[in-house]
C-alpha atoms as a PDB file:
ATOM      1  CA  UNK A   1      16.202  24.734  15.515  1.00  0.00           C
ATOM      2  CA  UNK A   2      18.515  22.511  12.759  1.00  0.00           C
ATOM      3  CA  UNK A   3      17.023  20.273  10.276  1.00  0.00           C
ATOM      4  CA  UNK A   4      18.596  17.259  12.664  1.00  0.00           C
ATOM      5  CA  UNK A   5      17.673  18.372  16.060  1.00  0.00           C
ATOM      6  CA  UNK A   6      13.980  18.790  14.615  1.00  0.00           C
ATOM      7  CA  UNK A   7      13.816  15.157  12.777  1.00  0.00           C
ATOM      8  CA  UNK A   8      15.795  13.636  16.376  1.00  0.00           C
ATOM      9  CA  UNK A   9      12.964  14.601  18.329  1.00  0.00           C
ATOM     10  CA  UNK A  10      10.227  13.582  15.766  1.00  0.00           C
ATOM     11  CA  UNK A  11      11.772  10.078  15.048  1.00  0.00           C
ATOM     12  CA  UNK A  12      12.488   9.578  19.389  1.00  0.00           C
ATOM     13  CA  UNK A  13       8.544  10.173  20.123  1.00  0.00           C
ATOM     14  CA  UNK A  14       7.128   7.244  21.682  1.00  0.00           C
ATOM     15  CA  UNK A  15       4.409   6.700  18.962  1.00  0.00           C
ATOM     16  CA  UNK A  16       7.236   7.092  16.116  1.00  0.00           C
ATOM     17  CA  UNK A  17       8.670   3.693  18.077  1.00  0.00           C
ATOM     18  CA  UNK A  18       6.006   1.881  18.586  1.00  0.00           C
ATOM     19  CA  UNK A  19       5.128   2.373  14.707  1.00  0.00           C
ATOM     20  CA  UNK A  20       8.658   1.143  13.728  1.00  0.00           C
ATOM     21  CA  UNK A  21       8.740  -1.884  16.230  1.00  0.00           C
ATOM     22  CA  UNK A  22       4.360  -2.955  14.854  1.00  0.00           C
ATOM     23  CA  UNK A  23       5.793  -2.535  11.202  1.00  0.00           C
ATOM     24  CA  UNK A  24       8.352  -5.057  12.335  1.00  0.00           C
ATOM     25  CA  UNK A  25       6.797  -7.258  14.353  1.00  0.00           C
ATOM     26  CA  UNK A  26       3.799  -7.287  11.404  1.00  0.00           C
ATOM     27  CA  UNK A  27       6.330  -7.869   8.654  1.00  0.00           C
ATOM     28  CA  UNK A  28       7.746 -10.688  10.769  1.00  0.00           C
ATOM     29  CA  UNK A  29       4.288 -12.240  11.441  1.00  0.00           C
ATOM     30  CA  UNK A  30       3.174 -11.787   8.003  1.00  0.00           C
ATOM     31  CA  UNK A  31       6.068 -14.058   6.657  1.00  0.00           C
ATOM     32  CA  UNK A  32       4.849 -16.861   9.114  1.00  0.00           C
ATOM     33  CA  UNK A  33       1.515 -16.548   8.159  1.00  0.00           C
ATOM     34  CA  UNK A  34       2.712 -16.953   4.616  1.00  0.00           C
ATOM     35  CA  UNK A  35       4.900 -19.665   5.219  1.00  0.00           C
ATOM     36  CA  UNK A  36       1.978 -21.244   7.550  1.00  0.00           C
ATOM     37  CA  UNK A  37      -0.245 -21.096   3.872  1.00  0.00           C
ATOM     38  CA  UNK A  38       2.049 -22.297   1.447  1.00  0.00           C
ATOM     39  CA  UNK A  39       3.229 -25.232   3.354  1.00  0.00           C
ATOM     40  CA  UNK A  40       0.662 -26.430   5.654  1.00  0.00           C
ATOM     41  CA  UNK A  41      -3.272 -24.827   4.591  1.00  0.00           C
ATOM     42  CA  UNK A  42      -2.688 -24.994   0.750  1.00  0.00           C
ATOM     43  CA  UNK A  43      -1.609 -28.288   0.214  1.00  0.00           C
ATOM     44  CA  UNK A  44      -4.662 -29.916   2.562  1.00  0.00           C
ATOM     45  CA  UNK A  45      -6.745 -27.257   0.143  1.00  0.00           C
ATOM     46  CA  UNK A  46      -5.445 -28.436  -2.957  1.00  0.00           C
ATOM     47  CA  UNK A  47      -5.656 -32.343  -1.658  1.00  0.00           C
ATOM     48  CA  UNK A  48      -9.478 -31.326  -1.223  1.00  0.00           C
ATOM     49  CA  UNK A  49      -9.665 -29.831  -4.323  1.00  0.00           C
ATOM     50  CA  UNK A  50      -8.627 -33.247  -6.360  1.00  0.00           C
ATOM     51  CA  UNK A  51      -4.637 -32.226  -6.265  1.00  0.00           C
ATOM     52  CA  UNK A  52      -5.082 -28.831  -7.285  1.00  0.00           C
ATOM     53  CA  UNK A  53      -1.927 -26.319  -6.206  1.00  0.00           C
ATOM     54  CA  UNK A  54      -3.876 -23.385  -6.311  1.00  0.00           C
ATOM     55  CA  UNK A  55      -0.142 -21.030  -6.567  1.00  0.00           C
ATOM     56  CA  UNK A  56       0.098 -22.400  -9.994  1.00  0.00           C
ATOM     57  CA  UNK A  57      -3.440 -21.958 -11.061  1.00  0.00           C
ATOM     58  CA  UNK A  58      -3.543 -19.418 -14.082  1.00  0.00           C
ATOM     59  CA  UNK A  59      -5.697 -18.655 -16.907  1.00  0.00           C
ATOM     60  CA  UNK A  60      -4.156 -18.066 -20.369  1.00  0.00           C
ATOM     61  CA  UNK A  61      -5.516 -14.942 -22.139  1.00  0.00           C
ATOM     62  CA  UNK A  62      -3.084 -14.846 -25.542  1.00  0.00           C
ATOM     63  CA  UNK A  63      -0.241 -14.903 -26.471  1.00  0.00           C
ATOM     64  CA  UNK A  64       3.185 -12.215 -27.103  1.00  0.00           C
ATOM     65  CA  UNK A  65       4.423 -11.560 -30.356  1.00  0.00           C
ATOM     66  CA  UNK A  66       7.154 -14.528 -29.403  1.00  0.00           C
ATOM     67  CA  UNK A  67       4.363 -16.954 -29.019  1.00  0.00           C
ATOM     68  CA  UNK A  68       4.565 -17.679 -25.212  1.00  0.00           C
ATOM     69  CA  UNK A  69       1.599 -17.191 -23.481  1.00  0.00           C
ATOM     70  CA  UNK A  70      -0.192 -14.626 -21.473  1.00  0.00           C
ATOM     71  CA  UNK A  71      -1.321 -15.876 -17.905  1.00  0.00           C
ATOM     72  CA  UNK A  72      -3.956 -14.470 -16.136  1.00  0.00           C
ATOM     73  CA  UNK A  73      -2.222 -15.603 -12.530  1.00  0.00           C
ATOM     74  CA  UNK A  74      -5.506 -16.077 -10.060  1.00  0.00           C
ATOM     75  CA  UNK A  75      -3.908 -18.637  -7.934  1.00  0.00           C
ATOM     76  CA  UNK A  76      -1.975 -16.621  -6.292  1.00  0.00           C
ATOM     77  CA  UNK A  77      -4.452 -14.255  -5.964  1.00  0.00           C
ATOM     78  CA  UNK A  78      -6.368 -16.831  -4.016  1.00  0.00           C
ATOM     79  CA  UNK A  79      -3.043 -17.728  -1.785  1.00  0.00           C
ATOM     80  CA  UNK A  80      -2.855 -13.823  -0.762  1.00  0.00           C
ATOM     81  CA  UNK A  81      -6.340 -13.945   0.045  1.00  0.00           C
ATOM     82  CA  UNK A  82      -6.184 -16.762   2.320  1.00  0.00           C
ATOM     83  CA  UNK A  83      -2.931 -15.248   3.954  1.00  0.00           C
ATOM     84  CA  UNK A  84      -5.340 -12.390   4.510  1.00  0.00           C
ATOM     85  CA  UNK A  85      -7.930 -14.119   5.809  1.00  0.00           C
ATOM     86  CA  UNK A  86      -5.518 -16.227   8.113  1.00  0.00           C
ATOM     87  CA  UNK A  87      -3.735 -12.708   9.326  1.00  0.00           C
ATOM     88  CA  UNK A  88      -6.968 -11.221   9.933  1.00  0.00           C
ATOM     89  CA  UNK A  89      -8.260 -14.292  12.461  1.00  0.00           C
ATOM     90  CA  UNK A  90      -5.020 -14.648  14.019  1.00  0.00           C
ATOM     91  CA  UNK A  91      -4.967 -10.367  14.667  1.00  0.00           C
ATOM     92  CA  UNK A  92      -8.612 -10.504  15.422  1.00  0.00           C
ATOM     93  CA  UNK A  93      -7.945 -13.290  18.431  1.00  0.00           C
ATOM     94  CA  UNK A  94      -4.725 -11.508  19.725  1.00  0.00           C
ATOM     95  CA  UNK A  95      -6.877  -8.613  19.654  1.00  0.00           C
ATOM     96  CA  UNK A  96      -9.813  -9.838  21.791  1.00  0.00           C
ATOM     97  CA  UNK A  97      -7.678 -11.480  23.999  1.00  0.00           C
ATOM     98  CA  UNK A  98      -5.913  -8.486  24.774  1.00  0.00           C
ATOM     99  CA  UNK A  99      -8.548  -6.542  25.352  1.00  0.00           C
ATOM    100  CA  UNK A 100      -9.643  -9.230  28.008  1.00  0.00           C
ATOM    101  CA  UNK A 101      -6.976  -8.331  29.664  1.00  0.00           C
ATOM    102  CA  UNK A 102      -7.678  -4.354  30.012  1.00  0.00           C
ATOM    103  CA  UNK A 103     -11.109  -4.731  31.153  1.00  0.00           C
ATOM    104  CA  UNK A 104     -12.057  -3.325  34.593  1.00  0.00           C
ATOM    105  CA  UNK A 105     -12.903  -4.957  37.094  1.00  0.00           C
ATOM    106  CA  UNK A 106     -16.901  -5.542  37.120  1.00  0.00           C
ATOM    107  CA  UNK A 107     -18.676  -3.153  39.522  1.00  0.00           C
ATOM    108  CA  UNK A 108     -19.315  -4.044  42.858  1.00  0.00           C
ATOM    109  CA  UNK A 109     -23.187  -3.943  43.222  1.00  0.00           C
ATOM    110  CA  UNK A 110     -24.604  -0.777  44.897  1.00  0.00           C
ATOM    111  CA  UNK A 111     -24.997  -0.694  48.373  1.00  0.00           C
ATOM    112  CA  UNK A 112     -28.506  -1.021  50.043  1.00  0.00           C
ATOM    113  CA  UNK A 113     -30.280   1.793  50.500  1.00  0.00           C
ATOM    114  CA  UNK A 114     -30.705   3.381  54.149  1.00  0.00           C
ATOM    115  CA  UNK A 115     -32.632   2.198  56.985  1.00  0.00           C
ATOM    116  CA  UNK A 116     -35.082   5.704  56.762  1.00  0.00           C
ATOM    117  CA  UNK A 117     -35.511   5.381  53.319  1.00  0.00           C
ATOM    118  CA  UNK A 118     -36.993   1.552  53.239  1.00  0.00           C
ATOM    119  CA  UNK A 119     -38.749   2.690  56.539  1.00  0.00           C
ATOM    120  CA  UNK A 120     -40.699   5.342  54.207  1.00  0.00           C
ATOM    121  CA  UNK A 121     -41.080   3.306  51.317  1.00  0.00           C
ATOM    122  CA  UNK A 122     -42.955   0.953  53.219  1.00  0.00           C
ATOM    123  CA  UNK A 123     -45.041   3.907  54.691  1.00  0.00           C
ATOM    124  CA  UNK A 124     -45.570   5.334  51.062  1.00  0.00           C
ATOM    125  CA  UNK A 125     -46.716   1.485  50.109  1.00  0.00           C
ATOM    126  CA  UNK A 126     -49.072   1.522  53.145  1.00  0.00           C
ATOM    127  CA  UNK A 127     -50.635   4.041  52.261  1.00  0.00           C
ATOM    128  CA  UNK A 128     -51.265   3.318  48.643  1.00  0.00           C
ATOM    129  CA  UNK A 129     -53.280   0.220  49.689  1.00  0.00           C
ATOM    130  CA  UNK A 130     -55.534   2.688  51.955  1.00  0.00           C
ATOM    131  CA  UNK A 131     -56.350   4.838  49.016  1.00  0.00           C
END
């Protein structure tokens, strides 16, 4: 088997696909989300937070031999971790929603016993008292 026959059939396997087309779809969705943070959540943060743009937030630590300074970067730091946070929730509903969908249908309840056997629970009952 060639080198190119062998990688054809690993890259057209179905989960080889659906990989390619979720790497996508995620890189896609993780732009939105990003957008969705740095334009909308951030600035109703920051507003919160006295005016603060937390993407510009940094801490300086020194200073190069040219004199300009060292920045310790955290607020964007805290941006990626609210994309992350955002991403997660938004994956974590599509997720449970989904699997709403593939649940079975909930059991039908079990059919009533036969006529014989309530007949000789009764009987069994009965006779318990007697004893």
């Amino acid at each position: 088997m060639s080198l190119a026959s062998e990688f054809k059939e690993f890259a057209m396997r179905g989960n080889v696909i659906d990989l390619a087309v979720g790497v996508v779809i995620g890189a896609a969705f993780g732009t939105i989300v990003s957008s969705l943070v740095q334009g909308i959540i951030m600035p109703v943060v920051g507003l919160l937070t006295s005016g603060r743009d937390f993407s510009n937030l940094a801490l300086q630590i020194g200073t190069d031999a040219k004199g300009a300074a060292i920045l310790l970067k955290y607020g964007a730091f805290v941006q990626s971790i609210v994309d992350f946070l955002i991403i997660a929730v938004a994956l974590f509903i599509a997720l449970k929603g989904i699997n709403a969908l593939k649940k079975p249908p909930a059991a039908a309840a079990p059919p009533p016993p036969p006529r014989q056997e309530v007949l000789l629970e009764e009987i069994r009952n009965l006779l318990a008292k007697r004893a």
